[in-house]
Protein backbone atom coordinates (compact mmCIF):
# COMPACT_ATOMS: atom_id res chain seq x y z
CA UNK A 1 -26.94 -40.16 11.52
CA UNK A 2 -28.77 -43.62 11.75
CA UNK A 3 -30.16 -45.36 9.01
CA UNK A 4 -34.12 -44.22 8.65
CA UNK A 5 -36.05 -47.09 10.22
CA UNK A 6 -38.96 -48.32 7.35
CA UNK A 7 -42.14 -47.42 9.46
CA UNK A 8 -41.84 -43.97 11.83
CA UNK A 9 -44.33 -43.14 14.03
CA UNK A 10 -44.92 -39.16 13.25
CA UNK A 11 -48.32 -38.87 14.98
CA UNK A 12 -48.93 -36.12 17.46
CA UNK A 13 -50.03 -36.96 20.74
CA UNK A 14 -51.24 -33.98 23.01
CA UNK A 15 -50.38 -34.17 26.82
CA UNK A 16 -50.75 -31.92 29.79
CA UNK A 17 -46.97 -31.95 30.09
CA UNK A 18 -45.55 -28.80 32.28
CA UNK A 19 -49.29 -27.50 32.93
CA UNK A 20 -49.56 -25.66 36.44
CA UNK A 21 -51.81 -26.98 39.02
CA UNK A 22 -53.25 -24.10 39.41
CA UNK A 23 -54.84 -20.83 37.43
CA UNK A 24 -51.94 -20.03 34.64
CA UNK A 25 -49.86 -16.81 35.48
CA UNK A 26 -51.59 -13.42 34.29
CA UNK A 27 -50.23 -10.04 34.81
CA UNK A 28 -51.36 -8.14 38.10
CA UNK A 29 -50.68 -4.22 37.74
CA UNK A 30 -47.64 -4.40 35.70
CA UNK A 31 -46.28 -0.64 35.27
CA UNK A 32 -48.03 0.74 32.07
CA UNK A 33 -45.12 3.52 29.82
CA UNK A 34 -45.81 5.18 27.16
CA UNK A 35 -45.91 5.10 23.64
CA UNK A 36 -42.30 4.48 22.03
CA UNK A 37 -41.44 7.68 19.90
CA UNK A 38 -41.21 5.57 16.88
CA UNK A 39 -42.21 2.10 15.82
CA UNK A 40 -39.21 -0.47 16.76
CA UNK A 41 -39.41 -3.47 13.97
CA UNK A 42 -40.60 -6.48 15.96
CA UNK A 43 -37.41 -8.55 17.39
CA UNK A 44 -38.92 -11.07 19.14
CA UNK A 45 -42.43 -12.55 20.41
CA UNK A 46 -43.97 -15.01 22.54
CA UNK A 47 -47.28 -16.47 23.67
CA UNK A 48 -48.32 -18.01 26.92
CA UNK A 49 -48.48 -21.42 26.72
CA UNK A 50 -51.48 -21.22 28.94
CA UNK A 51 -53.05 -18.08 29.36
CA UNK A 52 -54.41 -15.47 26.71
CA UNK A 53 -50.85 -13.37 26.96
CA UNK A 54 -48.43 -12.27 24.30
CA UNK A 55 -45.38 -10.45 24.73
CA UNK A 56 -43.86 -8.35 22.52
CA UNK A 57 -40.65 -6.69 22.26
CA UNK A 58 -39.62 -3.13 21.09
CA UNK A 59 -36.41 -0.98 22.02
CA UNK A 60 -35.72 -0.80 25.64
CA UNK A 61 -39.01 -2.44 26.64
CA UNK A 62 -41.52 -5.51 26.24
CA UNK A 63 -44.70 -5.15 26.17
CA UNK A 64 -47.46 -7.60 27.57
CA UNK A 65 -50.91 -7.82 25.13
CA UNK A 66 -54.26 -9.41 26.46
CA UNK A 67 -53.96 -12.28 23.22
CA UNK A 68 -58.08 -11.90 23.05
CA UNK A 69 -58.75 -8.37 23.63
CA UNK A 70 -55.34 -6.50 22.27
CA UNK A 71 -55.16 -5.03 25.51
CA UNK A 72 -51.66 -3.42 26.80
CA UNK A 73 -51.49 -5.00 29.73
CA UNK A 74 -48.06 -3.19 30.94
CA UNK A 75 -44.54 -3.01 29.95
CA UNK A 76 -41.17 -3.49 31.33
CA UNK A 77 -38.16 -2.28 30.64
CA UNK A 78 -35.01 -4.31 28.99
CA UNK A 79 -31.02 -3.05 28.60
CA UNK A 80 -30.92 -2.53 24.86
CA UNK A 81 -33.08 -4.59 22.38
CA UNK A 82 -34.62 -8.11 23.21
CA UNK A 83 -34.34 -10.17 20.01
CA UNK A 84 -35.53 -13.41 22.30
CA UNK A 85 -38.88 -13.42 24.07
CA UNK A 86 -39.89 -16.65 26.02
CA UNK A 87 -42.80 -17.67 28.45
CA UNK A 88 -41.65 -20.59 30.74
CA UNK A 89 -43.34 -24.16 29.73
CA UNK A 90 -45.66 -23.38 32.53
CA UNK A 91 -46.17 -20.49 31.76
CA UNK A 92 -44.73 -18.55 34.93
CA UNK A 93 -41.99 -16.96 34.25
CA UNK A 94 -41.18 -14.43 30.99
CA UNK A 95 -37.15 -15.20 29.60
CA UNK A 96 -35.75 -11.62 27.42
CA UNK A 97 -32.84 -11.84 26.14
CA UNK A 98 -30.88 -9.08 24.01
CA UNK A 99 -28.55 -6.43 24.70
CA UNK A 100 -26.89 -3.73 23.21
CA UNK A 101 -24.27 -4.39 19.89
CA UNK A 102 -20.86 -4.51 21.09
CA UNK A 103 -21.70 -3.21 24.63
CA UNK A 104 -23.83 -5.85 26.69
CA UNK A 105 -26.04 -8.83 26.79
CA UNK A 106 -27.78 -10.42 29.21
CA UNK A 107 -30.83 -12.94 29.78
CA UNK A 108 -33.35 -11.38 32.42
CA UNK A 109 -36.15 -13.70 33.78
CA UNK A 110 -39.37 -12.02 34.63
CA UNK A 111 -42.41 -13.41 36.81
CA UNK A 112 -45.43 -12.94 34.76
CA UNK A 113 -47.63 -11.89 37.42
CA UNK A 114 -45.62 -9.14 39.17
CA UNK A 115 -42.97 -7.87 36.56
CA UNK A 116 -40.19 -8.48 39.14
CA UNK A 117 -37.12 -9.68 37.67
CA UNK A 118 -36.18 -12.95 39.73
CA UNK A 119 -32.93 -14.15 37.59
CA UNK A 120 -29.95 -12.70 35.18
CA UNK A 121 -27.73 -14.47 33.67
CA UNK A 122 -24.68 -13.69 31.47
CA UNK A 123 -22.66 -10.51 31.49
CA UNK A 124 -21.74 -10.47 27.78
CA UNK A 125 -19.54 -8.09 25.36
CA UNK A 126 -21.96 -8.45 22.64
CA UNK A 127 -25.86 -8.92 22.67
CA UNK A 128 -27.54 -12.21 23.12
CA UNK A 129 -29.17 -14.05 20.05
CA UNK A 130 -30.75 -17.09 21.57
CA UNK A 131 -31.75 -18.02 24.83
CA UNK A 132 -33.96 -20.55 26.51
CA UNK A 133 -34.96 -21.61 30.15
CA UNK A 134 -35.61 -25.63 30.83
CA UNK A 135 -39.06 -26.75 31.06
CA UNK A 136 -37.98 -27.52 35.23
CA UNK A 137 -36.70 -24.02 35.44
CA UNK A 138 -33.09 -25.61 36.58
CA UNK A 139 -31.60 -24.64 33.51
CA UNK A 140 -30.97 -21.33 31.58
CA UNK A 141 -28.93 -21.41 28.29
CA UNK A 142 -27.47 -18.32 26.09
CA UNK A 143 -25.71 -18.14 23.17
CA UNK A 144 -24.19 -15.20 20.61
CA UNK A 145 -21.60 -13.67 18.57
CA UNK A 146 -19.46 -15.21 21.29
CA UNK A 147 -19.98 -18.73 19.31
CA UNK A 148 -20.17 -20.37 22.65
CA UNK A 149 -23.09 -21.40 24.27
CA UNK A 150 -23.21 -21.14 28.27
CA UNK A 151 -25.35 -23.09 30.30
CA UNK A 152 -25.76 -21.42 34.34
CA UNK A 153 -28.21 -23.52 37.07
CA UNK A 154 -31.05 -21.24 38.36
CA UNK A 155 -29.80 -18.70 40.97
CA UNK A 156 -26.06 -19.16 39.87
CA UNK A 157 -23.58 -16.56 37.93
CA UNK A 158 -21.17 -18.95 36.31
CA UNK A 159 -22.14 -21.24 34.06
CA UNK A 160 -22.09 -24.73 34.67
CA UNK A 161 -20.51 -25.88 31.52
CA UNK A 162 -19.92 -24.58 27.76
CA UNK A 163 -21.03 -25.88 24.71
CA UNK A 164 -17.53 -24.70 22.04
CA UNK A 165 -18.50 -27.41 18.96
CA UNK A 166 -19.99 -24.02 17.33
CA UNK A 167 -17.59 -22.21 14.80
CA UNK A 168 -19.61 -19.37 14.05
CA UNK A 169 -22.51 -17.02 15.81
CA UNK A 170 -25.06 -18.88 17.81
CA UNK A 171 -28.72 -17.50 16.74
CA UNK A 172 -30.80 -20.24 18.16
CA UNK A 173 -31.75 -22.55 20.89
CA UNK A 174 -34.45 -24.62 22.97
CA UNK A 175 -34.54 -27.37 25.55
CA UNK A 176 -36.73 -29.89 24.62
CA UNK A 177 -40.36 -29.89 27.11
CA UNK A 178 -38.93 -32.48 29.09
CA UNK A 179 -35.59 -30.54 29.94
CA UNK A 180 -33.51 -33.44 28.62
CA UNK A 181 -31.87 -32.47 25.57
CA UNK A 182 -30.86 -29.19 24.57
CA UNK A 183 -30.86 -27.97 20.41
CA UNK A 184 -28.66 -25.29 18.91
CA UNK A 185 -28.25 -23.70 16.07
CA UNK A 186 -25.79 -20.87 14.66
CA UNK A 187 -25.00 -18.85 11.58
CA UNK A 188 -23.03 -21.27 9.23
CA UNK A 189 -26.13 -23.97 9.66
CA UNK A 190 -25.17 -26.13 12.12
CA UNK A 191 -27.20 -27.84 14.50
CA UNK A 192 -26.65 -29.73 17.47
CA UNK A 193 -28.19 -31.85 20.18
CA UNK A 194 -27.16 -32.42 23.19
CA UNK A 195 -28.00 -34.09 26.75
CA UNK A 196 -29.03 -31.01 28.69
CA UNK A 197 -27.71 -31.77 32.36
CA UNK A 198 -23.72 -31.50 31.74
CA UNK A 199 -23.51 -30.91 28.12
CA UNK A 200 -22.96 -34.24 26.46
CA UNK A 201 -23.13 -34.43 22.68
CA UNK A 202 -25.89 -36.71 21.12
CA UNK A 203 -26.11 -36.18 17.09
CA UNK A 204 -25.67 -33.10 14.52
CA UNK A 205 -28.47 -32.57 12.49
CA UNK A 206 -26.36 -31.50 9.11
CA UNK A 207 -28.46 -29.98 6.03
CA UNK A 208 -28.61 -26.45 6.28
CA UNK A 209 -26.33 -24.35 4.26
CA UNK A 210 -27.11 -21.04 5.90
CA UNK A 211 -28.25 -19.35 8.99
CA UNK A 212 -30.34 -20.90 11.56
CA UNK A 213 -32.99 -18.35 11.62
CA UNK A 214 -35.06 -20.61 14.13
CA UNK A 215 -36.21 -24.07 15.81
CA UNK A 216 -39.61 -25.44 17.92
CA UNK A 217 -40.17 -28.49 19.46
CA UNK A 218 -43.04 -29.84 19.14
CA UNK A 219 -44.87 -29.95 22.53
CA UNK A 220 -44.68 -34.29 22.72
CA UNK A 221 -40.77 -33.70 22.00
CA UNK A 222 -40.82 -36.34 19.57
CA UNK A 223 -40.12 -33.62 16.68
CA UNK A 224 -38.02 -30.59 15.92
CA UNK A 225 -38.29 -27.96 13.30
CA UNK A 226 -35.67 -25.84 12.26
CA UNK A 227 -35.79 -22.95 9.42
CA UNK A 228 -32.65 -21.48 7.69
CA UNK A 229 -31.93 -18.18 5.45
CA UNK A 230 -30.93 -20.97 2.91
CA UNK A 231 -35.05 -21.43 2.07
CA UNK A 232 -35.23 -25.11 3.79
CA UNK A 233 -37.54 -25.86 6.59
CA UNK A 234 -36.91 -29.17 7.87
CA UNK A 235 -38.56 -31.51 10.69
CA UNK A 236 -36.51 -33.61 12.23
CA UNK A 237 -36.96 -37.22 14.39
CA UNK A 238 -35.42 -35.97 17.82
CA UNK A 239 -35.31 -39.77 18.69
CA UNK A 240 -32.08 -40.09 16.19
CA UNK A 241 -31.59 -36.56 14.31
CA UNK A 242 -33.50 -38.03 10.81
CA UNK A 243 -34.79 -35.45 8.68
CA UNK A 244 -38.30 -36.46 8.10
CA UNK A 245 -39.53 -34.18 5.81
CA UNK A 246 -37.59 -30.82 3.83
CA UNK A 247 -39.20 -28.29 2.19
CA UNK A 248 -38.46 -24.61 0.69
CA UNK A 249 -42.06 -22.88 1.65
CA UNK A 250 -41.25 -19.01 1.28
CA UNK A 251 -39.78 -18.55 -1.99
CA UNK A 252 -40.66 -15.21 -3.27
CA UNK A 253 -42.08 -14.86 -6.71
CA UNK A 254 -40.08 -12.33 -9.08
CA UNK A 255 -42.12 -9.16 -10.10
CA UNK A 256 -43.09 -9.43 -13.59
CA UNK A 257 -40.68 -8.49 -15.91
CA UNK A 258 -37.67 -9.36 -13.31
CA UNK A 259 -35.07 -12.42 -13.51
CA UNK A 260 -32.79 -13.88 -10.83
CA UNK A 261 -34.33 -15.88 -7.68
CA UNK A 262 -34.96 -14.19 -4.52
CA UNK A 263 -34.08 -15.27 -0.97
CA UNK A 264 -36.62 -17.40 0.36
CA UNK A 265 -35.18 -17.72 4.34
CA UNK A 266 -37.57 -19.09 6.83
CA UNK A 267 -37.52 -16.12 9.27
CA UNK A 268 -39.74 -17.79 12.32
CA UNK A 269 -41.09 -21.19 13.17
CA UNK A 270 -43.62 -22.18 15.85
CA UNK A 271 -45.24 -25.61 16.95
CA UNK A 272 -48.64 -24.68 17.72
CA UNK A 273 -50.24 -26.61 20.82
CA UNK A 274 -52.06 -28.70 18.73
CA UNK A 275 -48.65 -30.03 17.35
CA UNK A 276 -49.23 -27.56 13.82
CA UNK A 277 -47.01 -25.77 12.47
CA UNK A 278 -46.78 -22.00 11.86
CA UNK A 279 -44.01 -20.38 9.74
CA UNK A 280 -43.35 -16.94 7.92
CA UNK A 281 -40.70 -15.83 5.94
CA UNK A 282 -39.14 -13.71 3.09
CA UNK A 283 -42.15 -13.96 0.88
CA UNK A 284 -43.76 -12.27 3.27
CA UNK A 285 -46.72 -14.71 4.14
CA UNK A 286 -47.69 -16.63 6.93
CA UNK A 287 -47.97 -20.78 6.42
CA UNK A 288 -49.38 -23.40 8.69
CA UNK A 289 -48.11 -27.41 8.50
CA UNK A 290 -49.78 -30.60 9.55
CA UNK A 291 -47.64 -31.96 12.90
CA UNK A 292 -45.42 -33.91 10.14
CA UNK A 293 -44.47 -30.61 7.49
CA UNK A 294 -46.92 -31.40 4.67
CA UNK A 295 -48.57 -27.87 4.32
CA UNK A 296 -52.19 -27.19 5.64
CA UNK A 297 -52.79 -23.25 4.13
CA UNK A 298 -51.34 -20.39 3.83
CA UNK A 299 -52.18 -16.17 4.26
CA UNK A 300 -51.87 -13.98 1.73
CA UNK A 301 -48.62 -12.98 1.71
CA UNK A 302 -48.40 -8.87 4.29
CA UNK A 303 -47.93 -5.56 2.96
CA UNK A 304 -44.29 -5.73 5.28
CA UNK A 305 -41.83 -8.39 6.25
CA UNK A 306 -43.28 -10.51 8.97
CA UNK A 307 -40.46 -11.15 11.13
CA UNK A 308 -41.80 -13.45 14.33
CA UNK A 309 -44.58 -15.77 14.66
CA UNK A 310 -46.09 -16.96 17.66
CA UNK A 311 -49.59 -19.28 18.60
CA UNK A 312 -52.07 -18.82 20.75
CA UNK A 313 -52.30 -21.01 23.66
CA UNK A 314 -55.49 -22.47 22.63
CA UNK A 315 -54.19 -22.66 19.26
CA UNK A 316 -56.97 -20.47 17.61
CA UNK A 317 -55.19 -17.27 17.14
CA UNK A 318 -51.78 -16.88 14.83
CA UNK A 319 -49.30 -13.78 15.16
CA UNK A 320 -46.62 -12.37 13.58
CA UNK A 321 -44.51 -8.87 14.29
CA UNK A 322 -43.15 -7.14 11.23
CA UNK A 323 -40.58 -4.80 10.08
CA UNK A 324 -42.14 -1.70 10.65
CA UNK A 325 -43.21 -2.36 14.29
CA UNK A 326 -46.67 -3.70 13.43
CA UNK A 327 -48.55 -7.10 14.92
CA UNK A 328 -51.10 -9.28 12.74
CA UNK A 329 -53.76 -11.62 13.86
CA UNK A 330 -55.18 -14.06 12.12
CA UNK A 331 -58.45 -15.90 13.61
CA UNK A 332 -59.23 -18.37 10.90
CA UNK A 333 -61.24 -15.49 9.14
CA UNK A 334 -59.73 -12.69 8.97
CA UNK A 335 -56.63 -10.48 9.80
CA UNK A 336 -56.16 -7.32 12.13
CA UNK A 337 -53.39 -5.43 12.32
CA UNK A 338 -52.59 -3.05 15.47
CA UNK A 339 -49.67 -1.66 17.21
């Protein structure tokens, strides 16, 4: 890594980068199923980057939520369990990826509006752990117990090259909003960035000890944030890899009368559009960040372990799934919990 220059620009500058030109994607009579049998702890979930729309996922299915309302707005089905959820920087298309333990993985690419499946992409022995498509849609990456990460153009079934530098499970991943650079992350701690059209490597960013649990770009691409099982969230300069600011924000406290620490992993991380940040983690509480990581509040920490956190497009609304199959909203004044 470089040198840390003496003055860094960290401010966040908002831009209508990937918007589409015209009304953002909503759902138009997706098939509605019913009730799962029993709550399915909350894998994965993502929200529109334009439109009031959250998906969530559950065994064998995702489900589609009006963001304002609560509203089921239908459900598809998915081969196994989807432990990645993305919307499409535009907001088109809804990426699932998961699979079934030892059996299968796959990423399946959704349109928003119709439900139709319009891509898939790996044909894996184990499931898939992290997946993202490129902001241009050219571009759709995967990555799992396989510790390689494959990279396939839209439309194709091979991939068009492998990432190997990797030595243990790959559990995250996301192309920066300009579809340049592409940032992974696997079980051991390591993180990587690299130029996204053939692979090329550009820097590792080398401080976690443990598990990459999860990483968001912030929407001007000028930062990165990555969270670990090792307690450390970190926000990196993606112009040369410098960790600009570390901090361990969900440490648990010991009940009284207890010694030992606990584990204080960052489970979830999420750049809000306004260039926040929104975490949660083993201590069971939600936590919001200026653009730069100094902290800006936090929720009283949930009856359950919140698992996945996810923004609103507008930036008003905060959710998070939990362990026992549960979502929470926050608006600023109060929480609601439904399923």
């Amino acid at each position: 890594q470089s040198k840390a220059p003496d003055r860094r620009n960290l401010d966040f500058t908002a831009s209508a980068l990937n918007k589409p030109t015209g009304p953002p994607a909503m759902p138009e009579g997706w098939p509605q199923a019913a009730p799962p049998a029993r709550a399915h702890p909350v894998t994965a979930i993502a929200a529109s980057p334009w439109a009031p729309l959250l998906a969530v996922a559950g065994h064998d299915r995702i489900t589609l939520y009006n963001s304002n309302t609560h509203e089921k707005l239908g459900t598809v089905a998915f081969e196994g369990i989807p432990y990645v959820l993305r919307f499409s920087r535009n907001g088109d298309t809804l990426l699932a990826a998961g699979g079934r333990g030892v059996q299968l993985g796959k990423v399946v690419l959704f349109d928003v509006r119709t439900a139709k499946r319009i891509g898939e992409y790996g044909n894996e022995r184990d499931v898939v752990l992290a997946a993202d498509v490129s902001a241009d849609g050219k571009l759709i990456a995967l990555g799992g117990p396989g510790k390689v990460v494959k990279v396939f153009e839209a439309g194709q079934t091979k991939p068009a090259y492998e990432i190997t530098r990797h030595t243990d499970w790959i559990t995250a991943l996301e192309f920066s909003p300009d579809s340049t650079k592409l940032v992974t992350g696997d079980r051991s701690g390591g993180v990587h960035m690299w130029e996204s059209a053939a692979g090329g490597f550009l820097v590792s960013l080398a401080e976690h000890k443990d598990s990459i649990t999860s990483l968001s770009w912030r929407g001007d691409g000028q930062m990165l944030a990555t969270g670990s099982e090792d307690g450390q969230l970190i926000l990196w300069d993606t112009k040369d890899g410098w960790p600009v600011s570390t901090s361990s924000p969900h440490q648990p406290k010991p009940a009284p009368g207890t010694f030992g620490k606990l584990p204080g992993g960052v489970l979830s991380v999420q750049f809000a559009p306004d260039g926040r940040l929104l975490t949660v983690g083993r201590d069971r509480a939600l936590r919001i960040f200026t653009s730069d990581g100094k902290p800006a509040g936090a929720l009283a920490p949930s009856t359950s372990l919140l698992t996945k956190v996810a923004v609103s497009f507008d930036g008003k609304l905060a959710f998070a799934g939990d362990a026992l199959g549960k979502l929470h909203m926050w608006d600023g004044k109060k929480e609601t919990v439904f399923e």
